[in-house]
C-alpha atoms as a PDB file:
ATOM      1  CA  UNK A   1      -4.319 -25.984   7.392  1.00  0.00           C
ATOM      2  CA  UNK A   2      -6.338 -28.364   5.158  1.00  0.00           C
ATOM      3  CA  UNK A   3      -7.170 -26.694   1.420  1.00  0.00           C
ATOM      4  CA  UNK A   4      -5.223 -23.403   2.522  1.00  0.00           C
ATOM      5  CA  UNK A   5      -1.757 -22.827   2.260  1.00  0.00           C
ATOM      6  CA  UNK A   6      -0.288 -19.628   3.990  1.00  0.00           C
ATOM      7  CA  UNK A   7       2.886 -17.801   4.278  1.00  0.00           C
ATOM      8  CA  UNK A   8       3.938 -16.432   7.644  1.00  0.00           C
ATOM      9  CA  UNK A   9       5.686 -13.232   8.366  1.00  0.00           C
ATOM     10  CA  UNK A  10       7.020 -12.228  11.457  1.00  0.00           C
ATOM     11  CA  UNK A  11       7.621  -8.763  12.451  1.00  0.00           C
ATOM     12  CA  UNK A  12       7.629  -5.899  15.026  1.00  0.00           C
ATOM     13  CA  UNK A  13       3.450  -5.838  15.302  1.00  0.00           C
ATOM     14  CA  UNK A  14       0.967  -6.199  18.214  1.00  0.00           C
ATOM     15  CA  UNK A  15      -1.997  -8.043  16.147  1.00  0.00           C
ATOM     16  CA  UNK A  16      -2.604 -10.563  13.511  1.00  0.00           C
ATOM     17  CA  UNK A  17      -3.637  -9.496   9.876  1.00  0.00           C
ATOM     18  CA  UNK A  18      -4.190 -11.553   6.490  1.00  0.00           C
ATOM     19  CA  UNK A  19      -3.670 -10.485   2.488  1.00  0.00           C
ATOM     20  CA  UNK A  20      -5.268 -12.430   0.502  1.00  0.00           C
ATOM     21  CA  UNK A  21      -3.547 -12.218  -3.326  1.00  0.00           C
ATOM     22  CA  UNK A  22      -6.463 -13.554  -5.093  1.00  0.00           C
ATOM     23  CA  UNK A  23      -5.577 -16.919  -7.051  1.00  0.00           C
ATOM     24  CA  UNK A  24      -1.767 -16.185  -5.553  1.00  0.00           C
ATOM     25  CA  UNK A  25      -1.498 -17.092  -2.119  1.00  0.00           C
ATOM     26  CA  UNK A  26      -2.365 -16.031   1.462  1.00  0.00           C
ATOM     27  CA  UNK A  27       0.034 -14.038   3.642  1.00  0.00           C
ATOM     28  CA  UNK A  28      -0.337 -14.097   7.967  1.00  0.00           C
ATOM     29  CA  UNK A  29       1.756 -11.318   9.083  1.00  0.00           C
ATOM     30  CA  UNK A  30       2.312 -12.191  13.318  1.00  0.00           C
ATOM     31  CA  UNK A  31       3.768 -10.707  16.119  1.00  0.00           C
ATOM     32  CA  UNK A  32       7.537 -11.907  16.488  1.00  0.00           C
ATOM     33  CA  UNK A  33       6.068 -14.139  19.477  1.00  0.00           C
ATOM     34  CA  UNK A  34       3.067 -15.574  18.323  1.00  0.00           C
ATOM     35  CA  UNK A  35       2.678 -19.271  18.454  1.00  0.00           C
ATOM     36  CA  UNK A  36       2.013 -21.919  15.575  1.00  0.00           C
ATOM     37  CA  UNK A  37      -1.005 -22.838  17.531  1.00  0.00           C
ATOM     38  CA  UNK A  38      -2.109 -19.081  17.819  1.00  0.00           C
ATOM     39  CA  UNK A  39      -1.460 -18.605  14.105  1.00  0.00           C
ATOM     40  CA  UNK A  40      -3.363 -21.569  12.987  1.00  0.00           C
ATOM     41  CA  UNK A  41      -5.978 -20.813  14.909  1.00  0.00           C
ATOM     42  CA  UNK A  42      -6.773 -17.654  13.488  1.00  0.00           C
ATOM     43  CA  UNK A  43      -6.639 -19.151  10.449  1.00  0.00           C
ATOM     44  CA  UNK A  44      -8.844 -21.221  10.984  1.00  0.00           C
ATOM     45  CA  UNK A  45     -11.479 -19.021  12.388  1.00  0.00           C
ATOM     46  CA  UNK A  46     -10.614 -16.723   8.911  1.00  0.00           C
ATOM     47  CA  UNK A  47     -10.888 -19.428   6.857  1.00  0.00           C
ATOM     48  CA  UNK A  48     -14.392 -18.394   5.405  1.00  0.00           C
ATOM     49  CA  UNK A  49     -13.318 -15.110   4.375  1.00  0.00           C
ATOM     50  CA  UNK A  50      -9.796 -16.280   2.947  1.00  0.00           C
ATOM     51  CA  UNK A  51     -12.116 -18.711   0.893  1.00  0.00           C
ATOM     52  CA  UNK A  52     -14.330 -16.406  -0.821  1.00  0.00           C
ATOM     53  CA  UNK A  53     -11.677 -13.524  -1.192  1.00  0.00           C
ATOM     54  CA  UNK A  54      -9.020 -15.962  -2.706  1.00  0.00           C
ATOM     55  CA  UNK A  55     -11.816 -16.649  -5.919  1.00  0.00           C
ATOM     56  CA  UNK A  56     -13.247 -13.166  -5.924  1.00  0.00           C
ATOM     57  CA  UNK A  57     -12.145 -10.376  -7.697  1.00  0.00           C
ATOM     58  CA  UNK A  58      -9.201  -7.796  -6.982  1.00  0.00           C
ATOM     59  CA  UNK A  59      -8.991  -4.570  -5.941  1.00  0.00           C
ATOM     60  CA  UNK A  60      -6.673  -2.103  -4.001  1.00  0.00           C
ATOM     61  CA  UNK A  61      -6.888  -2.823  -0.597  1.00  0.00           C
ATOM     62  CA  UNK A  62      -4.056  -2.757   1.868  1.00  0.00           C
ATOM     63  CA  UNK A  63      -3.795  -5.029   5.346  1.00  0.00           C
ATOM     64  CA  UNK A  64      -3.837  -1.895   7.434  1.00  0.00           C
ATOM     65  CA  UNK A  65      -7.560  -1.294   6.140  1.00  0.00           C
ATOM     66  CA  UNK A  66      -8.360  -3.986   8.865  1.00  0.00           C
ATOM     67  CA  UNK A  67      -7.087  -1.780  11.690  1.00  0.00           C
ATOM     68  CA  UNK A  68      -9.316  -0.696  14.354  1.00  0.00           C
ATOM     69  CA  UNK A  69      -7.104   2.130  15.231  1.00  0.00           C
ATOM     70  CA  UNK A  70      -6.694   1.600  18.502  1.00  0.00           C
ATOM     71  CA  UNK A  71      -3.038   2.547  20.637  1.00  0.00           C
ATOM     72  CA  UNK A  72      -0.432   0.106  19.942  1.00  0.00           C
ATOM     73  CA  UNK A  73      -1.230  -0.809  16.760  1.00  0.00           C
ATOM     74  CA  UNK A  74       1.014  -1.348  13.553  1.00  0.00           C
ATOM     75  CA  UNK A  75       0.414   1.160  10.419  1.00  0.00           C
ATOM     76  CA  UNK A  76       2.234   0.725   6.975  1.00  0.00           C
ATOM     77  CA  UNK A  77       4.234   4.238   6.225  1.00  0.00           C
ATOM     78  CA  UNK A  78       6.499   4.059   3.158  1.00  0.00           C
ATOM     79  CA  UNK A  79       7.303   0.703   3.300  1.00  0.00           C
ATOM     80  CA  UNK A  80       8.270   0.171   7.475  1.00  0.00           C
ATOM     81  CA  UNK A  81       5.970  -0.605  10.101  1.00  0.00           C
ATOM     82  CA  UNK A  82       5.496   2.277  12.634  1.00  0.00           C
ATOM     83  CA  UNK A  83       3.450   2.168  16.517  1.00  0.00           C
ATOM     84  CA  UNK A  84       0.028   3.746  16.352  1.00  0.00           C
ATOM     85  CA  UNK A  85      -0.065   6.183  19.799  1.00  0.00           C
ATOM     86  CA  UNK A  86      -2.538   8.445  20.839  1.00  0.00           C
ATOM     87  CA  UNK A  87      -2.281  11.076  23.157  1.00  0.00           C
ATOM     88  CA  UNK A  88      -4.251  14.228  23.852  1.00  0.00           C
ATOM     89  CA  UNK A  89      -4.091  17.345  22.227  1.00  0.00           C
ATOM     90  CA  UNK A  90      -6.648  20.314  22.035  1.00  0.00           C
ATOM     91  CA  UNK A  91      -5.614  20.908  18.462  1.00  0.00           C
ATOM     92  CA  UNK A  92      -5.735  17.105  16.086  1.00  0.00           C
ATOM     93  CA  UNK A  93      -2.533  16.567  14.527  1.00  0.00           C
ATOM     94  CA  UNK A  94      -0.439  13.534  13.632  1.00  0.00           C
ATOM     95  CA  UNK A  95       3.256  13.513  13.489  1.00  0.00           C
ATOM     96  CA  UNK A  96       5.963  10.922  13.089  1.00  0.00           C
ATOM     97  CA  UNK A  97       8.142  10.630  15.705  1.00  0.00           C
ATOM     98  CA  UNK A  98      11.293   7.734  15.859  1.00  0.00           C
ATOM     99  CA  UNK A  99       9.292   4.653  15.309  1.00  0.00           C
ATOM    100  CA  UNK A 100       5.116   5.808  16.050  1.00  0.00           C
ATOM    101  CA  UNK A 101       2.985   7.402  14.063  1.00  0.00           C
ATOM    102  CA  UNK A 102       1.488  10.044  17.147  1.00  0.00           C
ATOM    103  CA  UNK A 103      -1.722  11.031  17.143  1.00  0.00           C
ATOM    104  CA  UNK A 104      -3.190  13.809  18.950  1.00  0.00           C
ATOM    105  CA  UNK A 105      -6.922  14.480  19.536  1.00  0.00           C
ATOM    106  CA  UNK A 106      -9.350  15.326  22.284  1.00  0.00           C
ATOM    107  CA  UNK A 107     -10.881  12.137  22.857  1.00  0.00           C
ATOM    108  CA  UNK A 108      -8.499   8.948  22.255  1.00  0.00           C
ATOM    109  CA  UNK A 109     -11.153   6.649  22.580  1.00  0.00           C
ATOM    110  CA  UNK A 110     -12.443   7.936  19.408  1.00  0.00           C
ATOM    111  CA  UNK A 111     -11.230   5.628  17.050  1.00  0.00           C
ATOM    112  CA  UNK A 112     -13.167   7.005  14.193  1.00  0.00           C
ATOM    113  CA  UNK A 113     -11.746  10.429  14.559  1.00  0.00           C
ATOM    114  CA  UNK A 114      -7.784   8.672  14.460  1.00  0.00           C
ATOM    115  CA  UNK A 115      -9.012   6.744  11.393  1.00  0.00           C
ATOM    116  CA  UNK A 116     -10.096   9.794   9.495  1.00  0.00           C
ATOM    117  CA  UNK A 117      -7.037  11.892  10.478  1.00  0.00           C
ATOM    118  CA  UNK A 118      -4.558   9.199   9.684  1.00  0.00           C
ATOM    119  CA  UNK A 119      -6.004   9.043   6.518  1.00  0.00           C
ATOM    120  CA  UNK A 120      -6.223  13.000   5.760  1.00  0.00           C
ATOM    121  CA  UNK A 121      -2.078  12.916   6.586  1.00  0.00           C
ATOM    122  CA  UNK A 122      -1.899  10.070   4.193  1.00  0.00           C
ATOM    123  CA  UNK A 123      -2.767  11.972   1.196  1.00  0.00           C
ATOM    124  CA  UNK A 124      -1.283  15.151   2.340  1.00  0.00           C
ATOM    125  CA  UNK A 125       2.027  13.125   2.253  1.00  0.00           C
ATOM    126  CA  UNK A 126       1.170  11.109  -0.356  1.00  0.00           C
ATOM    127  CA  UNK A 127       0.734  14.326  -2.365  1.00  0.00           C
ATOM    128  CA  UNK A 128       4.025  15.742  -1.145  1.00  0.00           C
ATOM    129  CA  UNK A 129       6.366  12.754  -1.728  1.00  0.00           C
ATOM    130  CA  UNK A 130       4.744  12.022  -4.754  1.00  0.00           C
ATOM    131  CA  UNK A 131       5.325  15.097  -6.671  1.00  0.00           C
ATOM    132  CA  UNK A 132       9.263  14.938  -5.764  1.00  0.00           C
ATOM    133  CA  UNK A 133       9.310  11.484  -6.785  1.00  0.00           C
ATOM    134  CA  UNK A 134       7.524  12.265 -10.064  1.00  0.00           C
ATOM    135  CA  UNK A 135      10.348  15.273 -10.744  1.00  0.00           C
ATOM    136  CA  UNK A 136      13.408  12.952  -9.352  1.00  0.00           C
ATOM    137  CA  UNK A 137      11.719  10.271 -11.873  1.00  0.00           C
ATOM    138  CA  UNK A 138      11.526  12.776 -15.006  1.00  0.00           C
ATOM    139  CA  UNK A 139      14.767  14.592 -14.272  1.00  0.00           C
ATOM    140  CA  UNK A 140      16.302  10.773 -14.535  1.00  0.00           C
ATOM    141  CA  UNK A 141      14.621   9.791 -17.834  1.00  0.00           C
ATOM    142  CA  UNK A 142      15.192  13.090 -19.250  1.00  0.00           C
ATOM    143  CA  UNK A 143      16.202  11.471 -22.758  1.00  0.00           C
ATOM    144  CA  UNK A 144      13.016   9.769 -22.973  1.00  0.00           C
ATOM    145  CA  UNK A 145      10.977  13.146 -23.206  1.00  0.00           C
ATOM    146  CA  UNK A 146       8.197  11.836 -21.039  1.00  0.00           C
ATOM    147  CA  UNK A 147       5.773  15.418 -20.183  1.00  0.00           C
ATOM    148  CA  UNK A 148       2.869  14.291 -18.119  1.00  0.00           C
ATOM    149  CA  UNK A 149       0.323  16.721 -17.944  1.00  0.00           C
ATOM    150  CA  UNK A 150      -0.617  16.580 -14.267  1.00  0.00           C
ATOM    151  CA  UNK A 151      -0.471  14.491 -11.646  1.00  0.00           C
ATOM    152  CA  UNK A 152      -3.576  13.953  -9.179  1.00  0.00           C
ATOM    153  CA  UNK A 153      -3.577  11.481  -6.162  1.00  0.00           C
ATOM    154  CA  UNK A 154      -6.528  10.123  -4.516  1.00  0.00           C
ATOM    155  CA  UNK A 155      -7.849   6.695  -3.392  1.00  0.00           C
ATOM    156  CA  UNK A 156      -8.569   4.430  -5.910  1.00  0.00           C
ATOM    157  CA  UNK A 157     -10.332   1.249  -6.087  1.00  0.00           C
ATOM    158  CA  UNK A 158      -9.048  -1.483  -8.344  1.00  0.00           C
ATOM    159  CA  UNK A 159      -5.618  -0.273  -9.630  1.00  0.00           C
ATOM    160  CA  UNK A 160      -2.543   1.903  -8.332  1.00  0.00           C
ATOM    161  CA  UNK A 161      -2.270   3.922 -11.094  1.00  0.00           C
ATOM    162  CA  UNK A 162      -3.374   5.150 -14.561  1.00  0.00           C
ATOM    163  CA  UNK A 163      -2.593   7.454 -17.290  1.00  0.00           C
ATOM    164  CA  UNK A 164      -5.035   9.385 -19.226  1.00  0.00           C
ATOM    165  CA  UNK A 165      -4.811   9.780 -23.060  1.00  0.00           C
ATOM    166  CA  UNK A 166      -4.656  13.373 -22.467  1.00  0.00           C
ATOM    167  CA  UNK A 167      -0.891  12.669 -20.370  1.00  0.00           C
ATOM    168  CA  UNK A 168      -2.904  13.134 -16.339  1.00  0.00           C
ATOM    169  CA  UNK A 169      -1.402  10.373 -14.311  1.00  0.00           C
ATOM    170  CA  UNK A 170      -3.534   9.339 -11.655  1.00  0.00           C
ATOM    171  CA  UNK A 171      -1.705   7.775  -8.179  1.00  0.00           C
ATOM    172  CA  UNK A 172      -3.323   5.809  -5.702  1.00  0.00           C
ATOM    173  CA  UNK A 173      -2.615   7.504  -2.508  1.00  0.00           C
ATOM    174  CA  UNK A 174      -2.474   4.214  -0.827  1.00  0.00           C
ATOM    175  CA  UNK A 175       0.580   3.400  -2.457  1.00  0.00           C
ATOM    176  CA  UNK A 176       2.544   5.560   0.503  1.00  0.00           C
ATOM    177  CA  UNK A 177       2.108   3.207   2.751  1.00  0.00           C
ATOM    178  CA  UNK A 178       4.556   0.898   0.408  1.00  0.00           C
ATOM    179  CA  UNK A 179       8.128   0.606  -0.134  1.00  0.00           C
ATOM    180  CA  UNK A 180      10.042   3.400  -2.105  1.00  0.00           C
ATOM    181  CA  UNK A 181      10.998   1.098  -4.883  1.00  0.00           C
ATOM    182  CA  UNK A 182       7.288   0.174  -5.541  1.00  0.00           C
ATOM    183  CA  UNK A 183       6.156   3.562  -5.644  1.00  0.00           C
ATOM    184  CA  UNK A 184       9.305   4.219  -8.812  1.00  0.00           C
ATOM    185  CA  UNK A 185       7.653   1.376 -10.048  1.00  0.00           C
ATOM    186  CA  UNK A 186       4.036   2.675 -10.434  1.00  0.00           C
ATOM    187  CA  UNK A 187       5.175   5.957 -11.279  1.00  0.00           C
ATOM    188  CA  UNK A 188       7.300   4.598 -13.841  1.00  0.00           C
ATOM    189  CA  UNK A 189       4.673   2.332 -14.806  1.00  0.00           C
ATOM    190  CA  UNK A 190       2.098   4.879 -15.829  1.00  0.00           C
ATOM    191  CA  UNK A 191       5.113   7.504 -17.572  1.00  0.00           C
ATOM    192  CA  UNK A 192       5.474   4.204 -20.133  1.00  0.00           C
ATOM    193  CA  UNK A 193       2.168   4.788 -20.928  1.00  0.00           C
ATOM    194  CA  UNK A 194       2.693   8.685 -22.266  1.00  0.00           C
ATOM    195  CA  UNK A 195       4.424   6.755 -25.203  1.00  0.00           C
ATOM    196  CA  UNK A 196       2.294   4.043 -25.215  1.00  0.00           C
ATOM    197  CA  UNK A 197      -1.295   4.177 -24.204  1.00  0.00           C
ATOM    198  CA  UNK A 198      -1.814  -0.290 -23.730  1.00  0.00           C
ATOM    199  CA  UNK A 199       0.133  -2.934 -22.513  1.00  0.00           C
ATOM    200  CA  UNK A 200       1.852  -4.491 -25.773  1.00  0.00           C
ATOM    201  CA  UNK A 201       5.072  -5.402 -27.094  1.00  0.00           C
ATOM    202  CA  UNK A 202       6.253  -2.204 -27.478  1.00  0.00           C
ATOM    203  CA  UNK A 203       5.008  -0.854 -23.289  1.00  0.00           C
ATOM    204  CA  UNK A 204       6.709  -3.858 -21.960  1.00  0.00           C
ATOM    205  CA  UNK A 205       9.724  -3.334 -23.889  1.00  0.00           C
ATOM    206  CA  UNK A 206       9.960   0.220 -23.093  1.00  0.00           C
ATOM    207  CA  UNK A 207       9.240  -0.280 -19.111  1.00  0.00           C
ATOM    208  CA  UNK A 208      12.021  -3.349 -19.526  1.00  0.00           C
ATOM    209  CA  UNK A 209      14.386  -0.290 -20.277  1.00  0.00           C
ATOM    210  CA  UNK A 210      13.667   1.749 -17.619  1.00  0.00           C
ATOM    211  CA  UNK A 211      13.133  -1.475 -15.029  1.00  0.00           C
ATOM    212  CA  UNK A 212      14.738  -4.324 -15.501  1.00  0.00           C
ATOM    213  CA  UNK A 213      13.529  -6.210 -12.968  1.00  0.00           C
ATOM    214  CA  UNK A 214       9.752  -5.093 -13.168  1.00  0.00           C
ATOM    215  CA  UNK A 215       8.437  -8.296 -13.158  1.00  0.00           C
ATOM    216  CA  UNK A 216       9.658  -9.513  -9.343  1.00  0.00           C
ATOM    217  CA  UNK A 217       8.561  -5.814  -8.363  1.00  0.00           C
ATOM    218  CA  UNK A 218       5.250  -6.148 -10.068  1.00  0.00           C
ATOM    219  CA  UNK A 219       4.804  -9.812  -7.792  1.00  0.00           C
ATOM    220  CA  UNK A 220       5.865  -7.873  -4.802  1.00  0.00           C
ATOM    221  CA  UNK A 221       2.845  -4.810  -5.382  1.00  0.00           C
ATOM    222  CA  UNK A 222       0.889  -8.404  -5.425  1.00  0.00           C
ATOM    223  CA  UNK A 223       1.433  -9.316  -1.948  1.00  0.00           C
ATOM    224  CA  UNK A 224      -0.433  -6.054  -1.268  1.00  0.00           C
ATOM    225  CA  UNK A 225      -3.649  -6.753  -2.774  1.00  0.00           C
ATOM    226  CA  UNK A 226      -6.632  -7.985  -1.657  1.00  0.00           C
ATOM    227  CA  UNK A 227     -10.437  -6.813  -1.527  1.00  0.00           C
ATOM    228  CA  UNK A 228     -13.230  -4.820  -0.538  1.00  0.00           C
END
């Protein structure tokens, strides 16, 4: 496509999404039969908004935002790709089950009611997974004597994680939807910063220790972002 250049994923989905990586590059994750034609097409009609969010500024903002929660489609859940359905149920719940994320309410047509309960069970196992991988994560680094003082997740805006100078470390409950290894990362990430509270010589050196390979895992939370 003239002026844009975009990589293509294929994968186990029912619909068509974009991240935009502002500056970076543009990613079209397609359906594993989806045509050149169809993807350049909907390009094409994106182009507009790929435009103005490739030059704007970033923020936290997964793919999966787009969703119109409707049955059948894809939803991010720890780093695989899972089947929205929705069934009917008296009492709201939603459960993994093999390869769907199920969804139980009264009315299935109510899309907003799935998007708000989806995003209720996010946190709840944000909050749960979290908190292990926080004590798996200390328990490792023992020798380093990292002692955060609490750890709070909620949805943040323009980062996945920070680290108060009082020792709170703050997780963006959106990162659940992501891949184990970028969720050490983060976590890691903001621990480095109980010893040192910027990103100098002596933070990078540190989170070198501990990750090696932070900087290809720091390009890969990249792919993730785009904006509001």
């Amino acid at each position: 496509m003239k002026e844009i250049k975009y990589n293509v994923v294929y994968s186990r989905r029912r619909s068509i999404s974009i991240i935009v990586s502002p500056g970076i590059n543009v990613t079209v994750r397609v359906p594993m039969r989806a045509s050149l034609k169809t993807i350049e097409k909907f390009v094409q009609d994106k182009a507009s908004w790929i435009r103005k969010h490739l030059n704007s500024k970033p923020g936290i903002r997964l793919a999966d935002t787009e969703k119109k929660y409707t049955d059948g489609e894809t939803h991010l859940f720890m780093g695989k790709e899972y089947l929205l359905r929705k069934t009917v149920s008296a009492t709201p719940y939603i459960r993994l089950c093999n390869n769907e994320i199920v969804a139980g309410q009264s009315n299935i047509d109510n899309s907003q009611k799935t998007r708000a309960l989806l995003a209720r069970w996010y946190i709840q196992k944000a909050r749960e997974i979290f908190d292990v991988m926080l004590e798996e994560t200390l328990r490792r680094y023992a020798d380093y004597g990292f002692s955060p003082s609490r750890l709070v997740v909620r949805s943040l805006k323009s980062r996945w994680g920070s680290c108060t100078s009082k020792g709170m470390i703050t997780l963006n409950s959106e990162l659940i939807k992501l891949d184990r290894v970028l969720i050490e990362y983060v976590i890691i990430h903001e621990l480095c910063h109980l010893k040192y509270h910027n990103h100098g010589k002596d933070y990078y050196r540190l989170l070198g220790e501990l990750v090696p390979d932070y900087k290809s895992i720091r390009k890969e939370l990249k792919k993730y972002i785009t904006h509001r």
